[in-house]
N, C-alpha and C. Protein backbone atom coordinates (compact mmCIF):
# COMPACT_ATOMS: atom_id res chain seq x y z
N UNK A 1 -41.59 80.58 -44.58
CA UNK A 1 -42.82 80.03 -45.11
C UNK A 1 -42.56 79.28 -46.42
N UNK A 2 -41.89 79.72 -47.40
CA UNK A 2 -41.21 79.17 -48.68
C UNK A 2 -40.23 78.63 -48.55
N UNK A 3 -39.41 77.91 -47.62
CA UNK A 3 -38.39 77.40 -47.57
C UNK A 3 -38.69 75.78 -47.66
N UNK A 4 -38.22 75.29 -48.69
CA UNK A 4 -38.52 73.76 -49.37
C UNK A 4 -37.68 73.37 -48.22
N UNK A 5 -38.15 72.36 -47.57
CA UNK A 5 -37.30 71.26 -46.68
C UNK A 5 -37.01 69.67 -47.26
N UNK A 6 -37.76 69.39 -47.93
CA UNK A 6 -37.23 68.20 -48.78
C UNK A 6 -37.14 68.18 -50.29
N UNK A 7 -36.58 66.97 -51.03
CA UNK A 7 -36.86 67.02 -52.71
C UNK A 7 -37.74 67.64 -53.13
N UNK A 8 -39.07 66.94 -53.15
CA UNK A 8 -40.47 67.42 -53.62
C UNK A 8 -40.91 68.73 -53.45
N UNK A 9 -40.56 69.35 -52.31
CA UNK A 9 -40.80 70.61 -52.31
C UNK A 9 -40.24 71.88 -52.80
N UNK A 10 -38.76 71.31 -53.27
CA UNK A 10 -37.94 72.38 -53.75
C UNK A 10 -38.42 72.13 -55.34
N UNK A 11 -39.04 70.66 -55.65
CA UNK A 11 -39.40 70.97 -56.94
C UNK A 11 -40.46 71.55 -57.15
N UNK A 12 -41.19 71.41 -56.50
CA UNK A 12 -42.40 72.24 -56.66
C UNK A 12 -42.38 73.97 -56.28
N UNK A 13 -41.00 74.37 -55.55
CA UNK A 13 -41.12 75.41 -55.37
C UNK A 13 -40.32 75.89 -56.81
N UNK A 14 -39.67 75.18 -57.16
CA UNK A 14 -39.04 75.87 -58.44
C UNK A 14 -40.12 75.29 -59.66
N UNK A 15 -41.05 74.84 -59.67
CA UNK A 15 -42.17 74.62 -60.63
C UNK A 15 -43.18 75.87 -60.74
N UNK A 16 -43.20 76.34 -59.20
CA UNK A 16 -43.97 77.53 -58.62
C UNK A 16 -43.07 78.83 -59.28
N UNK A 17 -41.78 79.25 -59.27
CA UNK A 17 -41.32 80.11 -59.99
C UNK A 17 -41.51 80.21 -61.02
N UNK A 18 -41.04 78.86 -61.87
CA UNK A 18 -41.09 78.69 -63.24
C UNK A 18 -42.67 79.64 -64.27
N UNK A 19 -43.53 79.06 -63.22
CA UNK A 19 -44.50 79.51 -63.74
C UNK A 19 -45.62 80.61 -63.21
N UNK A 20 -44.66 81.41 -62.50
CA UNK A 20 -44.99 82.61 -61.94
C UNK A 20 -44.43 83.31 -62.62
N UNK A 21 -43.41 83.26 -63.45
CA UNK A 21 -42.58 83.92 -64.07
C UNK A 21 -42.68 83.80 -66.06
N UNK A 22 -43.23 82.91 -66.04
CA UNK A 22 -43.83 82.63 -67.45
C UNK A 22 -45.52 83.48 -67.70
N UNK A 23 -46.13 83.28 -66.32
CA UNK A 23 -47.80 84.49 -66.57
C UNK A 23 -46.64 85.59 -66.29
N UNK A 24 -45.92 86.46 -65.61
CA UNK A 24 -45.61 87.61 -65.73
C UNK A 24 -45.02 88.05 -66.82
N UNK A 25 -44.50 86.91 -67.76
CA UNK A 25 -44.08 87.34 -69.46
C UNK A 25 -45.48 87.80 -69.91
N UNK A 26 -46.12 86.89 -70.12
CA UNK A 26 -47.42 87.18 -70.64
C UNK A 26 -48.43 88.23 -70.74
N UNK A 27 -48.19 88.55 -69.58
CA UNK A 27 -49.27 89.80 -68.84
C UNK A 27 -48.67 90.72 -69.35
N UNK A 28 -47.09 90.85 -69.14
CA UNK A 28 -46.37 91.90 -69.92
C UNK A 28 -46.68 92.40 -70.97
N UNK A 29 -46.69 91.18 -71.87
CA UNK A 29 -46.91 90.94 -73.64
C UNK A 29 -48.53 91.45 -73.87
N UNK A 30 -49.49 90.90 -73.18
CA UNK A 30 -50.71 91.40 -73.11
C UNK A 30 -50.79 92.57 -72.98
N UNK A 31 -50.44 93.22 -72.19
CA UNK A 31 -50.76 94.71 -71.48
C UNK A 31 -49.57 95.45 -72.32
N UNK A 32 -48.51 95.34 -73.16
CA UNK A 32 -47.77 96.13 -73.69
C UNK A 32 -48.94 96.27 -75.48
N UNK A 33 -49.11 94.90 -75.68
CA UNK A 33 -50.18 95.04 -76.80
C UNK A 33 -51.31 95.94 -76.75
N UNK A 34 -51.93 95.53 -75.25
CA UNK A 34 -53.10 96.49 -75.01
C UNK A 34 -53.13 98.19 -75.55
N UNK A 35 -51.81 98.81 -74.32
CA UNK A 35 -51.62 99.98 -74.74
C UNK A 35 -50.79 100.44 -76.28
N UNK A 36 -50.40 99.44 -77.03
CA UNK A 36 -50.13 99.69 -78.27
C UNK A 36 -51.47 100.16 -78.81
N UNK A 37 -52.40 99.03 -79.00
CA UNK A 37 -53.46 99.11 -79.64
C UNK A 37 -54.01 100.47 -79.14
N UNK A 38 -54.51 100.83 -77.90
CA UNK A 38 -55.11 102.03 -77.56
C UNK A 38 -54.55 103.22 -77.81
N UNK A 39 -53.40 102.99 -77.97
CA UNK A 39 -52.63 104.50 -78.38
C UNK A 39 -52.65 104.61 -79.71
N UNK A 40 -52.78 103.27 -80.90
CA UNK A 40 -52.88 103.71 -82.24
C UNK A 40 -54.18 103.94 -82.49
N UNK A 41 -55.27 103.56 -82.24
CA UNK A 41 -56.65 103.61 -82.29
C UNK A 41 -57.42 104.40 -81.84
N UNK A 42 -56.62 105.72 -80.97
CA UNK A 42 -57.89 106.26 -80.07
C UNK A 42 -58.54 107.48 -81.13
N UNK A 43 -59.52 108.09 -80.47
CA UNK A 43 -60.63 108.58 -81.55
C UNK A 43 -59.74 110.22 -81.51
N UNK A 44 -59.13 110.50 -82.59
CA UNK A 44 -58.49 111.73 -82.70
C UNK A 44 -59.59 113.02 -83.46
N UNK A 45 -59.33 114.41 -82.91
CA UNK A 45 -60.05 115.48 -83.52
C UNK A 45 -60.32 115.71 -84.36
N UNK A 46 -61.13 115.73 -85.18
CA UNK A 46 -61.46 116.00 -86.59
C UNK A 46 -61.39 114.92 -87.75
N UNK A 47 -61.24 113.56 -87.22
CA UNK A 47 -61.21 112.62 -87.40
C UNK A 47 -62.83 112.09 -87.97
N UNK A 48 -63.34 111.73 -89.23
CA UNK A 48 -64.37 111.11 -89.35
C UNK A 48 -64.77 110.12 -88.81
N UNK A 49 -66.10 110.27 -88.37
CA UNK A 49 -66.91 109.12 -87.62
C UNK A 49 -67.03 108.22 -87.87
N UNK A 50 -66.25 106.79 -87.72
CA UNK A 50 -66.52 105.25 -88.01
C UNK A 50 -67.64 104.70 -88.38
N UNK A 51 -67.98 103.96 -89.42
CA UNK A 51 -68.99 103.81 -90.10
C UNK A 51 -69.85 102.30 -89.27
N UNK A 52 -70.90 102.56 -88.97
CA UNK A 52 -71.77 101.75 -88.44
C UNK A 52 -71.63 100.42 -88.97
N UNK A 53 -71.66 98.93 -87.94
CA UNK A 53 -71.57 97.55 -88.71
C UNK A 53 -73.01 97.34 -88.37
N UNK A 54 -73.93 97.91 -87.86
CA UNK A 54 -75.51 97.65 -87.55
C UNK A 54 -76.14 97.33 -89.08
N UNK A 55 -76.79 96.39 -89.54
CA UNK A 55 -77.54 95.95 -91.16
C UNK A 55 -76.12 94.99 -91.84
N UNK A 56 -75.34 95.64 -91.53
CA UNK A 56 -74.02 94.66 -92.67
C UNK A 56 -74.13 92.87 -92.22
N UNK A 57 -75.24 92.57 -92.99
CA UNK A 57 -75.98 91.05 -92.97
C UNK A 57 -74.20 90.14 -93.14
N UNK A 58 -73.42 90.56 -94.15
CA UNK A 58 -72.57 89.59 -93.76
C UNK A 58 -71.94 89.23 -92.68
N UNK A 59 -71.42 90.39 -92.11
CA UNK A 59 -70.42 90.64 -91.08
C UNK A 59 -71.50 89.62 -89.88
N UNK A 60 -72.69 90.27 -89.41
CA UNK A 60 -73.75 89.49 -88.70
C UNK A 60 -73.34 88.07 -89.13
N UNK A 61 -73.89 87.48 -89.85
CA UNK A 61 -73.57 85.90 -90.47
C UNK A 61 -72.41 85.33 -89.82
N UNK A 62 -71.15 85.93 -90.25
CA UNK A 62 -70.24 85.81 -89.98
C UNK A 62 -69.91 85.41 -88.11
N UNK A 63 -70.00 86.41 -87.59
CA UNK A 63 -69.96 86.61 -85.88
C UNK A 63 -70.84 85.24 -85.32
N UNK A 64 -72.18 85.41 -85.64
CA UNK A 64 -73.18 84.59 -85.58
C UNK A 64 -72.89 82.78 -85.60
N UNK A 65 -72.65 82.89 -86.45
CA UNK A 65 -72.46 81.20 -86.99
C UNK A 65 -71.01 80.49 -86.91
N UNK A 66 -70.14 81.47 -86.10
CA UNK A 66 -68.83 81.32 -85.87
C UNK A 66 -68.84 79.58 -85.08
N UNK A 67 -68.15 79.04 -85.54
CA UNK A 67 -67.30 77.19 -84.34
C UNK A 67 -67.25 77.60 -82.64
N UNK A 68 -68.13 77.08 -82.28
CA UNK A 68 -67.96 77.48 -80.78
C UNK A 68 -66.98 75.94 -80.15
C-alpha cells in the first residue's frame, strides 16, 4: 500500500515520515510537560487552600482585554 512507485511519490512518502515523526517529537514534549506539571502541582494533604482569583479586578482586566 506504501510502496512509492515513482519520484513524486517516494518524495512525498518521505515528506509523510518526515512529518509524522516531527508531531511524534512534539506530542512527546507535550505530554512529558503535561505530566511534569501534574506531578509538581497536584493538591497535597494538609496543604493550604489556594486563594480565590474571583473579585481580583486586575487579573479580570487582564484575561479580558487580552490581543485576540
Amino acid at each position: 500500500m506504501f510502496a512509492p512507485r515513482s519520484d513524486f511519490s517516494t518524495e512525498l512518502a518521505g515528506l509523510f515520515k518526515s512529518i509524522f515523526w516531527w508531531a511524534v517529537a512534539v506530542f512527546v514534549i507535550v505530554e512529558s510537560l503535561l505530566l511534569i506539571t501534574l506531578a509538581r502541582y497536584r493538591a497535597r494533604r494538609g496543604a493550604a487552600e489556594p486563594k480565590p482569583v474571583h473579585g481580583h479586578t486586575a487579573l479580570e482586566i487582564g484575561w479580558t482585554s487580552r490581543p485576540r
